[in-house]
N, C-alpha and C. Protein backbone atom coordinates (compact mmCIF):
# COMPACT_ATOMS: atom_id res chain seq x y z
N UNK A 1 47.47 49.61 82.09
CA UNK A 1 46.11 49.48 81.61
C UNK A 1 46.04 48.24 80.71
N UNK A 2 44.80 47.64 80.97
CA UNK A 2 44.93 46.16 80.04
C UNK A 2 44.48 46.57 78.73
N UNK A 3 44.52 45.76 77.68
CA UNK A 3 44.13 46.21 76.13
C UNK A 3 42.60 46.20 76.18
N UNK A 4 42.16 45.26 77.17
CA UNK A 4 40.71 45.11 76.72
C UNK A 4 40.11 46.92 77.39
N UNK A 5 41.23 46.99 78.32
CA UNK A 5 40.40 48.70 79.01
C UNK A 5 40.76 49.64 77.61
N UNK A 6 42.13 49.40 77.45
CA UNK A 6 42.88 50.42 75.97
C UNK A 6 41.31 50.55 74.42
N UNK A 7 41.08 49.23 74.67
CA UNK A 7 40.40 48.98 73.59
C UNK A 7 38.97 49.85 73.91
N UNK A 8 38.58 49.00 75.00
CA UNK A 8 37.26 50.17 75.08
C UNK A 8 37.01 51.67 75.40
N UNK A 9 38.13 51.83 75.61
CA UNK A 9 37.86 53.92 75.55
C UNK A 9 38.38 53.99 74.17
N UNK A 10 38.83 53.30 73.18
CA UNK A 10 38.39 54.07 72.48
C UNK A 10 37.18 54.05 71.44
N UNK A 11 36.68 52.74 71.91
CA UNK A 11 35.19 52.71 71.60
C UNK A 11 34.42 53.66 72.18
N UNK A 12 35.15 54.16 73.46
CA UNK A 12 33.99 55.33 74.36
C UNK A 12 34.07 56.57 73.35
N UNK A 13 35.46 56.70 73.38
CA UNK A 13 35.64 57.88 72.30
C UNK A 13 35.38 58.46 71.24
N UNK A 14 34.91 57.43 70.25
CA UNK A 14 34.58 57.20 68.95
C UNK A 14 33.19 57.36 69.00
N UNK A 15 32.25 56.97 69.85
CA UNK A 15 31.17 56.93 69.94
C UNK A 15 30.54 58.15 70.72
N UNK A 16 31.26 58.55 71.07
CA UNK A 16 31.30 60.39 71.83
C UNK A 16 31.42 61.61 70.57
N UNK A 17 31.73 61.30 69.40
CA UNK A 17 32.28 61.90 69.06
C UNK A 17 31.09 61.51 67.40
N UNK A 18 30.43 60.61 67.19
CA UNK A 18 29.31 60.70 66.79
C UNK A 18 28.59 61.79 66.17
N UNK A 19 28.08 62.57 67.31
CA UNK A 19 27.00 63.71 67.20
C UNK A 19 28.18 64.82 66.25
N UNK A 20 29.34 64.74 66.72
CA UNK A 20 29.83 65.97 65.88
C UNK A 20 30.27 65.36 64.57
N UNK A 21 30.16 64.29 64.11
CA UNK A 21 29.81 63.62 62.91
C UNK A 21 29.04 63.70 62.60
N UNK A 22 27.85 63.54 62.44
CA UNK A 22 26.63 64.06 62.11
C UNK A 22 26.26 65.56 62.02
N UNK A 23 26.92 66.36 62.75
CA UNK A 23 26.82 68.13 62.79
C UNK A 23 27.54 68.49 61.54
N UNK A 24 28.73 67.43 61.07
CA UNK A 24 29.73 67.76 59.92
C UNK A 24 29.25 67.44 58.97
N UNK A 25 28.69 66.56 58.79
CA UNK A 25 27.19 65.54 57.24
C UNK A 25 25.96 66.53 57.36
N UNK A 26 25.82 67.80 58.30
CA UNK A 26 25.16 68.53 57.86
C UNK A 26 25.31 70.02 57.41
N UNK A 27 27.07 70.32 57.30
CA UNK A 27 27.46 70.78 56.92
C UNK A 27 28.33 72.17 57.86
N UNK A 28 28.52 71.53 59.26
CA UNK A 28 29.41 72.37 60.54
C UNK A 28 30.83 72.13 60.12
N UNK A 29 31.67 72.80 59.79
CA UNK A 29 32.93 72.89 59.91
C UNK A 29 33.45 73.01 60.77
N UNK A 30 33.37 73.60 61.87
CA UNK A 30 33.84 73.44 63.44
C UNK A 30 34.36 71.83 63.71
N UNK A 31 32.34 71.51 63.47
CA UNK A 31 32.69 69.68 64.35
C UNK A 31 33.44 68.92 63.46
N UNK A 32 33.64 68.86 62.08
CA UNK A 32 34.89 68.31 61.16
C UNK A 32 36.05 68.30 61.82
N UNK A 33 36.42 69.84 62.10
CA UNK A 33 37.62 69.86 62.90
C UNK A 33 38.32 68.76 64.35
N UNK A 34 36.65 68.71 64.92
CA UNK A 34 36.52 68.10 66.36
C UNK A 34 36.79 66.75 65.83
N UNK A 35 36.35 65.99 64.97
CA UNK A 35 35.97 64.65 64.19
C UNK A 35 37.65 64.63 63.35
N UNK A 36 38.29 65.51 63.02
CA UNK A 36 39.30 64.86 62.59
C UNK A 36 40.19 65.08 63.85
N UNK A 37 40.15 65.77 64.61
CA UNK A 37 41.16 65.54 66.09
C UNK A 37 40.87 64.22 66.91
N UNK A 38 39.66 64.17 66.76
CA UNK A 38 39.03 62.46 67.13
C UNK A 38 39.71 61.61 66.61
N UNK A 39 39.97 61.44 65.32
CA UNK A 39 40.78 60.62 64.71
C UNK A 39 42.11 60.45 64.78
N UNK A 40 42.64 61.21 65.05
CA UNK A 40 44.12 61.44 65.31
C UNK A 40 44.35 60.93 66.40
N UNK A 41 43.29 61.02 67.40
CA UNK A 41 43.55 61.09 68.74
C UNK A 41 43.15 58.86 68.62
N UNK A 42 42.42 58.57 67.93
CA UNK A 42 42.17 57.37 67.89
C UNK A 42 43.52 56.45 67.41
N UNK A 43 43.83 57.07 66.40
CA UNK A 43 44.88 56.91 65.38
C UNK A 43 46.18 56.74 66.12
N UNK A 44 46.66 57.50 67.73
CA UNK A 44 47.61 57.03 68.52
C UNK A 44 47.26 55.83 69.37
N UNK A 45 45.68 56.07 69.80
CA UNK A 45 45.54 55.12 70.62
C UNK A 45 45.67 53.78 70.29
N UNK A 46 45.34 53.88 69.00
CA UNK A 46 45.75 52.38 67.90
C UNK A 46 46.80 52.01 67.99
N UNK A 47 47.72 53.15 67.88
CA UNK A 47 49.34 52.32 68.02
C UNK A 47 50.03 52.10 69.50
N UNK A 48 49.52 52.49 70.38
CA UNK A 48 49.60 52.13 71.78
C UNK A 48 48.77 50.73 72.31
N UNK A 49 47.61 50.80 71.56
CA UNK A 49 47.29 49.43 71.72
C UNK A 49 47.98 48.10 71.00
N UNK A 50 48.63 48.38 69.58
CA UNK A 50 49.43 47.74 68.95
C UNK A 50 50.62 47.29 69.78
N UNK A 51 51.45 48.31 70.33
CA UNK A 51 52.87 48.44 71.03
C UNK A 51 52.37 47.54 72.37
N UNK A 52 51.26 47.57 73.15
CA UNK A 52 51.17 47.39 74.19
C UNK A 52 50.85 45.51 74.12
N UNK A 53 50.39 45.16 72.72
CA UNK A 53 50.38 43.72 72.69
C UNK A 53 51.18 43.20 72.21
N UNK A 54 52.35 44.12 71.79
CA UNK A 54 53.57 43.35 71.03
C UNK A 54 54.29 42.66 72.07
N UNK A 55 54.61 44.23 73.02
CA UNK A 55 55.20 44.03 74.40
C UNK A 55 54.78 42.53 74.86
N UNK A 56 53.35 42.41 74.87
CA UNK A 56 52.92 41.11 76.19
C UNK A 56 53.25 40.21 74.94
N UNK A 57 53.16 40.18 73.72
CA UNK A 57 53.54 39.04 72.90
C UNK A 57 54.97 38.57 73.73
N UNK A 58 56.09 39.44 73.52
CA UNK A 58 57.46 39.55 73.62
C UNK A 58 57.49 39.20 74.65
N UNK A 59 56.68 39.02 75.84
CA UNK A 59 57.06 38.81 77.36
C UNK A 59 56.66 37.37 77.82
């Protein structure tokens, strides 16, 4: 997968994930939950996108 695809899901992701940000600023604890698994889940994709341009640096 190229970085620019890596990069934009997780713009898809982040931006999916919105509305249950807003459900949590109105006080849902559920979607917090959803919104910090979002993050986590962003939070690898970050370092896979990191690893994946070191690699093409290195190559």
């Amino acid at each position: 997968m190229s970085v620019e695809a890596m990069v934009q899901a997780m713009i898809d992701d982040l931006t999916a994930i919105l509305g249950d940000a807003a459900k949590h600023d109105k006080g849902n604890s559920a979607a917090g939950t959803r919104v910090r698994k979002a993050m986590q889940d962003s939070k690898a994709a970050a370092q896979d996108v990191r690893v994946q341009v070191q690699n093409d640096k290195n190559n």
